[in-house]
N, C-alpha and C. Protein backbone atom coordinates (compact mmCIF):
# COMPACT_ATOMS: atom_id res chain seq x y z
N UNK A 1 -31.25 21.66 -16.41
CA UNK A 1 -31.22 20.61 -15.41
C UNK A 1 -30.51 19.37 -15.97
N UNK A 2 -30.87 18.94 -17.25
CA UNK A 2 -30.51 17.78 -18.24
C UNK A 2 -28.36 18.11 -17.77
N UNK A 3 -28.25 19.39 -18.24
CA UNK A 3 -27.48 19.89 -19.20
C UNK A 3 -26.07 19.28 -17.65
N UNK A 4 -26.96 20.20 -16.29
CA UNK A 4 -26.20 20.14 -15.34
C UNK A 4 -25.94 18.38 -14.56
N UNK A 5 -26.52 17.81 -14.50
CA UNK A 5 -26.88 16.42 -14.44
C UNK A 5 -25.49 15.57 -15.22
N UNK A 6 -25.72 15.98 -16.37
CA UNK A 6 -24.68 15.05 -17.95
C UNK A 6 -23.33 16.08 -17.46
N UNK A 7 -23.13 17.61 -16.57
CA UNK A 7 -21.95 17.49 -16.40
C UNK A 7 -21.62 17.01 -14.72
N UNK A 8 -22.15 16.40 -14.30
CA UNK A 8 -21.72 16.25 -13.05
C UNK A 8 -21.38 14.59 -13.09
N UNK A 9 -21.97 13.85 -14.34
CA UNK A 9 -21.74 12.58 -14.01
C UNK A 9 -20.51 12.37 -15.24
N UNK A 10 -19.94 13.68 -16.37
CA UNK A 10 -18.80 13.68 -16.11
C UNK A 10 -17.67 14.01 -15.70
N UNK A 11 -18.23 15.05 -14.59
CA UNK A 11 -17.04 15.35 -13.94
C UNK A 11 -16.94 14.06 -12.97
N UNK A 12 -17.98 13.23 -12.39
CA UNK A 12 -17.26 12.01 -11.71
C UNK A 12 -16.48 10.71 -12.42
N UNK A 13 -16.83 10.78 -13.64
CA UNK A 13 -15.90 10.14 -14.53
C UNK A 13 -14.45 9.89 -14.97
N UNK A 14 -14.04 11.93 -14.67
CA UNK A 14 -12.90 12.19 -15.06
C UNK A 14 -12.48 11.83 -13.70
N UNK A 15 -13.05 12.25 -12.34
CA UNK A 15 -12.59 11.80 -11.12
C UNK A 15 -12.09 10.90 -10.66
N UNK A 16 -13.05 9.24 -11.05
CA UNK A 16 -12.72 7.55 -11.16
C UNK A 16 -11.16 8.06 -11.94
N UNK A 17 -11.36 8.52 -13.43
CA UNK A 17 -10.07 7.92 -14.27
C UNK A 17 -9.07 8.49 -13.47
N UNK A 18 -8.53 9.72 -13.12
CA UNK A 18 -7.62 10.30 -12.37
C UNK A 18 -7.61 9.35 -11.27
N UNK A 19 -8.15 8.68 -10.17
CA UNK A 19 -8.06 7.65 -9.18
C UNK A 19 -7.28 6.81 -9.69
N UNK A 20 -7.72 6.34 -10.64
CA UNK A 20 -7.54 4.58 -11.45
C UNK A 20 -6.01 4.96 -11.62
N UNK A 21 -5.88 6.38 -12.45
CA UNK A 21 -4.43 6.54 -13.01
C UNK A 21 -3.16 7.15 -11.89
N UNK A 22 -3.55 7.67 -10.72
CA UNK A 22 -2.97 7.61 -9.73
C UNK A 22 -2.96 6.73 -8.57
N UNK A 23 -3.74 6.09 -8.44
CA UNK A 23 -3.67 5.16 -7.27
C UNK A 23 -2.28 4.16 -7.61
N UNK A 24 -1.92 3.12 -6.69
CA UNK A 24 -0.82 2.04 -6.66
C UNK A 24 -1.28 1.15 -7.38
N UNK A 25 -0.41 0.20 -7.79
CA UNK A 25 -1.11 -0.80 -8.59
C UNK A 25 -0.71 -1.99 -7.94
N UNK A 26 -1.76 -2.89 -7.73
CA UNK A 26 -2.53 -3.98 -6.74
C UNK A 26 -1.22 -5.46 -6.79
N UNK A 27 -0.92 -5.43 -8.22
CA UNK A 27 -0.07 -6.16 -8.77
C UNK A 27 1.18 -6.13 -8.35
N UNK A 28 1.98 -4.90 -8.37
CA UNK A 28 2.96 -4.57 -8.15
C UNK A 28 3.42 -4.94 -6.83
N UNK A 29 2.17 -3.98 -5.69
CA UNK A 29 2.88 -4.30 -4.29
C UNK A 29 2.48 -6.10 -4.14
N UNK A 30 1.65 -6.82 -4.56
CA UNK A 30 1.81 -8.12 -4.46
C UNK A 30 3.11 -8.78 -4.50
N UNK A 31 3.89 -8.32 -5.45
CA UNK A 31 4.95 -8.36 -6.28
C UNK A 31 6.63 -8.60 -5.28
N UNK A 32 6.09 -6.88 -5.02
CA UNK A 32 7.51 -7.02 -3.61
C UNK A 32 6.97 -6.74 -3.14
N UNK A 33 5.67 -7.65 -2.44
CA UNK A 33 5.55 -8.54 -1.25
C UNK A 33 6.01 -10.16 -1.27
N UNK A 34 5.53 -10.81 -2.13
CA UNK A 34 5.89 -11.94 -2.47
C UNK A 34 7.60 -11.97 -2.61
N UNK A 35 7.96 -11.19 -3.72
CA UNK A 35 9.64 -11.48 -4.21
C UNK A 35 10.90 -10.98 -3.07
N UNK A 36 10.51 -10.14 -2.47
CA UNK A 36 11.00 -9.54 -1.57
C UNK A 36 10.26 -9.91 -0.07
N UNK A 37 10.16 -10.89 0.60
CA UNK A 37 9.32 -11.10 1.57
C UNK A 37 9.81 -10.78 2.65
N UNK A 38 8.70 -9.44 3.23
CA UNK A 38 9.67 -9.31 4.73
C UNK A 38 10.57 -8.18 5.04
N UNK A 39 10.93 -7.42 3.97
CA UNK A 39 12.03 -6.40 3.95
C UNK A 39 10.95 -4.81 3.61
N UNK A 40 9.93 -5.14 3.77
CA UNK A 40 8.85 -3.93 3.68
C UNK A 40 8.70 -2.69 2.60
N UNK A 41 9.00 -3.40 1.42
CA UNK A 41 9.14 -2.74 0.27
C UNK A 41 7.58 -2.38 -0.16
N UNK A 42 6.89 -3.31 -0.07
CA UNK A 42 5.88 -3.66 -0.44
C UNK A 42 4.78 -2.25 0.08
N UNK A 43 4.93 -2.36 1.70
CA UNK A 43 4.35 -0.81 2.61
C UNK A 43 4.93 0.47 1.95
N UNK A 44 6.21 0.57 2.13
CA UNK A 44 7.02 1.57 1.36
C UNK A 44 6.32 1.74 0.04
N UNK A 45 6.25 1.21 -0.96
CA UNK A 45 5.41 1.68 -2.51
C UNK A 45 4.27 2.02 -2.21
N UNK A 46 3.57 1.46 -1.39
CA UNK A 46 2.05 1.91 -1.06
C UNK A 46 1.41 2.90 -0.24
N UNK A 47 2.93 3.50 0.49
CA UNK A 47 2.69 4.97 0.97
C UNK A 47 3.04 5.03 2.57
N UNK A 48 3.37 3.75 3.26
CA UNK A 48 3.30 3.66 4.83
C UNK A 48 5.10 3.33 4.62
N UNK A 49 6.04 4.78 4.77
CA UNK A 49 6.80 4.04 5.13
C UNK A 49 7.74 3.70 6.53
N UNK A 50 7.15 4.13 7.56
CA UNK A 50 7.36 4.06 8.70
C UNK A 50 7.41 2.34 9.21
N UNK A 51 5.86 2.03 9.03
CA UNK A 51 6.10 0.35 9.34
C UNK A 51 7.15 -0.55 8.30
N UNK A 52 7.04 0.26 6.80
CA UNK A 52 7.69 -0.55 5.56
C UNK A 52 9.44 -0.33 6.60
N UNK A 53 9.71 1.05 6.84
CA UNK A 53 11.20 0.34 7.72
C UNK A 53 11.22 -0.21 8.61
N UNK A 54 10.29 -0.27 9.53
CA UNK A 54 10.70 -0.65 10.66
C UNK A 54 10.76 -2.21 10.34
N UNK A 55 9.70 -3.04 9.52
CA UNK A 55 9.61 -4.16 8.87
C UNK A 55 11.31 -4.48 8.51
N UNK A 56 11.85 -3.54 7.71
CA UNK A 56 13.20 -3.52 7.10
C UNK A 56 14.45 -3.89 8.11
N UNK A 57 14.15 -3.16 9.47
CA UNK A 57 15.36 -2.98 10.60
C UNK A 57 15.16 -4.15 11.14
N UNK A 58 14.08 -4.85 11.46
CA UNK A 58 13.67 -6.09 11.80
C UNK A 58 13.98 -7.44 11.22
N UNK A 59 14.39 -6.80 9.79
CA UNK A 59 14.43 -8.15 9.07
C UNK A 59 16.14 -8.05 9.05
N UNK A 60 16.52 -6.44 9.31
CA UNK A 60 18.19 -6.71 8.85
C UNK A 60 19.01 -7.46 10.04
N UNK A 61 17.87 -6.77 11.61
CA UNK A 61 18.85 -6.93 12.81
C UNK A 61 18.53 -8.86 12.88
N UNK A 62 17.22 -9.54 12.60
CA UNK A 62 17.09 -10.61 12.65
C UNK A 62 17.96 -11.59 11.39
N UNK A 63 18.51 -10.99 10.33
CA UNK A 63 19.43 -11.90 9.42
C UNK A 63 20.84 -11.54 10.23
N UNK A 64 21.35 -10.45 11.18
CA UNK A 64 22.48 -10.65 11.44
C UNK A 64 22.52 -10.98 12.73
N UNK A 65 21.28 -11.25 13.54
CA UNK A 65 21.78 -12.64 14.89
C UNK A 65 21.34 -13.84 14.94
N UNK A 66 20.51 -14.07 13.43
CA UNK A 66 20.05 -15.72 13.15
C UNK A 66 21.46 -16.32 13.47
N UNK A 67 22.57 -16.43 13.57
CA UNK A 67 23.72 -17.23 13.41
C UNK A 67 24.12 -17.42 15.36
N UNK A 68 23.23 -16.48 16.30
CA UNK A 68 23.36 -16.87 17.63
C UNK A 68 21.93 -17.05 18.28
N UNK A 69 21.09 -17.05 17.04
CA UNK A 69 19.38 -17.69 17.37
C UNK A 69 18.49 -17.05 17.43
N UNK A 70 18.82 -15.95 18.20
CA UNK A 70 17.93 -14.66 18.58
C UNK A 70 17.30 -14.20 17.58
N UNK A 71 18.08 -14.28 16.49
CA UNK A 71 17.56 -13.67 15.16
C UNK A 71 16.60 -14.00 14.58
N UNK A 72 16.03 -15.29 14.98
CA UNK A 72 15.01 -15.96 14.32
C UNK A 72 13.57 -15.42 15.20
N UNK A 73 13.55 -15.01 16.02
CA UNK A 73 12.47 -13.90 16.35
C UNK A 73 12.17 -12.82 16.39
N UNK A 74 12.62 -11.83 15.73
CA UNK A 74 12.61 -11.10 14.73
C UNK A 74 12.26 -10.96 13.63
N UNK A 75 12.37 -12.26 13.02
CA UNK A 75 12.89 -12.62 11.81
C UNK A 75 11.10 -13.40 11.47
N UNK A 76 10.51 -14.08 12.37
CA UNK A 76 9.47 -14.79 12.73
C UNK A 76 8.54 -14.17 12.77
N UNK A 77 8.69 -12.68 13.64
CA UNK A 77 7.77 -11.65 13.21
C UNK A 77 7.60 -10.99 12.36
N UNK A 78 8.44 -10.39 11.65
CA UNK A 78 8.45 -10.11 10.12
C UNK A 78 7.48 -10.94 8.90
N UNK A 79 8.29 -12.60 9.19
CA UNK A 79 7.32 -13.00 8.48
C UNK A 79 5.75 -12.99 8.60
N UNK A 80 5.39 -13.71 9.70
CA UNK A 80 3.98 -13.58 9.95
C UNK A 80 3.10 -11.93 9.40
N UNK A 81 3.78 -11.35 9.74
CA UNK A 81 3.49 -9.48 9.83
C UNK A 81 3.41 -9.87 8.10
N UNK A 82 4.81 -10.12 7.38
CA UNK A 82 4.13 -10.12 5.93
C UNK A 82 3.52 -10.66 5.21
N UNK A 83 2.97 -12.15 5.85
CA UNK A 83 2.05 -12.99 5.70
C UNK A 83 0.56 -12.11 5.81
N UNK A 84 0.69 -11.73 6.87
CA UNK A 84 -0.67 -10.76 7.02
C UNK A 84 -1.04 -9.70 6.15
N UNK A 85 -0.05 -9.15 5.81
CA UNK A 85 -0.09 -7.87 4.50
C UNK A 85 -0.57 -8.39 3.17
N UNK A 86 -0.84 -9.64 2.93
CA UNK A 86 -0.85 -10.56 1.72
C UNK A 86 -2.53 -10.21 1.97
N UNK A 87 -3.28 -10.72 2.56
CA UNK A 87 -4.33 -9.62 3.03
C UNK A 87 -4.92 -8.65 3.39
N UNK A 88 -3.88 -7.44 3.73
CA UNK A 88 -4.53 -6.09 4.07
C UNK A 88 -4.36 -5.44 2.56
N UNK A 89 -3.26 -5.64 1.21
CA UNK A 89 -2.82 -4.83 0.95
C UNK A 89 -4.54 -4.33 -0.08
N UNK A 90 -4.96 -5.14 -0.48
CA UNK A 90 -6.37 -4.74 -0.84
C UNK A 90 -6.82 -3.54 -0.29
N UNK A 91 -7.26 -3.55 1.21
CA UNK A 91 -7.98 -2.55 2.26
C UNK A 91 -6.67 -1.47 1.75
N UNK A 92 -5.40 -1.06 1.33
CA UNK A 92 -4.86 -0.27 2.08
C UNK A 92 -5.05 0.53 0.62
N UNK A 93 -4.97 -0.11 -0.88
CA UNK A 93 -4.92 0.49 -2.13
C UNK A 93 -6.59 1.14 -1.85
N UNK A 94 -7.37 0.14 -1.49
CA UNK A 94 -8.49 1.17 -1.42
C UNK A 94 -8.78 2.46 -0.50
N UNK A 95 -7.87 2.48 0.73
CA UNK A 95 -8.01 3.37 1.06
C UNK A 95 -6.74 4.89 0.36
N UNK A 96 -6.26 4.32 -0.16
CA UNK A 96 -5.09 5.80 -0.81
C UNK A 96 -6.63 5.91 -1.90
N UNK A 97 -6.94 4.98 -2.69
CA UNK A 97 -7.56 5.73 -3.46
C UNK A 97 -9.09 6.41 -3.32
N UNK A 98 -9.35 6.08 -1.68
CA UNK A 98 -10.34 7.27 -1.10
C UNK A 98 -9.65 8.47 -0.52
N UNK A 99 -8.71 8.26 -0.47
CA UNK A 99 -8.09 9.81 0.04
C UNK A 99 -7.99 10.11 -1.67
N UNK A 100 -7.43 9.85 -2.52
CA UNK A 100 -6.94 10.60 -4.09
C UNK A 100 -8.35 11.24 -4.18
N UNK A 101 -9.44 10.21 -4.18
CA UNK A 101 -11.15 10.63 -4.43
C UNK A 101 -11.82 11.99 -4.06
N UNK A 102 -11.31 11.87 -2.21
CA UNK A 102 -12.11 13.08 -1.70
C UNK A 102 -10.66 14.15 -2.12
N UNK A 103 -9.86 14.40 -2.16
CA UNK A 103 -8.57 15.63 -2.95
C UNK A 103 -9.19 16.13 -4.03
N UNK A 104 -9.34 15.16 -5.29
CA UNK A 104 -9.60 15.46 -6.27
C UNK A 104 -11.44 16.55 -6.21
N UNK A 105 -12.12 15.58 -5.30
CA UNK A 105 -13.09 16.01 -5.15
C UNK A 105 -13.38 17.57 -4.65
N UNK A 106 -12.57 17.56 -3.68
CA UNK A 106 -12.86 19.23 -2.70
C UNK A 106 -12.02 20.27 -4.12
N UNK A 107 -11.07 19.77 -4.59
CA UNK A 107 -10.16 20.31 -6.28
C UNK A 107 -11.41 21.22 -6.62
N UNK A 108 -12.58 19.96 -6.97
CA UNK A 108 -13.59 20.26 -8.40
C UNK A 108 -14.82 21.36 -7.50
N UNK A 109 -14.74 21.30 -6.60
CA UNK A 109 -15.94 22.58 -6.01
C UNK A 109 -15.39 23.83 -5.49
């Protein structure tokens, strides 16, 4: 009972480290989110890249009609949208690394 107990709490051990060592790193997409603002690099590394382009087409079609105005709403939504990601990206690393969790998990039985 001892024996089965001491291996189940390390097989959840090796489980966390495999998470820790596959999941995204928190830093990074901060990173190009901040340095890159707006061009959806940030979604793209973290696994969504559908919104990360569409973020992208938004920001390209709004830098090439800022010069007849239009562009700046486009361009307005983007930002705000990546203003907001400055807050989700927390929720979104934790959720890849509940999907890595339960994978690894259904793996080990």
């Amino acid at each position: 009972m001892e024996k089965a107990l001491a291996d189940t709490i390390q097989q959840q051990l090796l489980i966390e480290q495999r998470v820790a060592n596959e999941s995204k790193s928190q830093l990074v997409a901060y990173l190009l989110a901040i340095l890159l603002w707006g061009l959806g690099v940030h979604r793209m590394y973290l696994g969504r890249w559908a919104s990360g382009l569409i973020m992208l087409v938004l920001s390209g079609i709004g830098m090439l009609t800022a010069p007849i105005l239009i562009g700046w709403i486009p361009l307005a939504f983007v930002w705000v949208w990546a203003f907001i990601d400055l807050f989700l990206i927390p929720g979104m690393i934790r959720n890849d690394q509940a999907v890595i969790r339960q994978r690894l998990m259904a793996g080990h039985r």
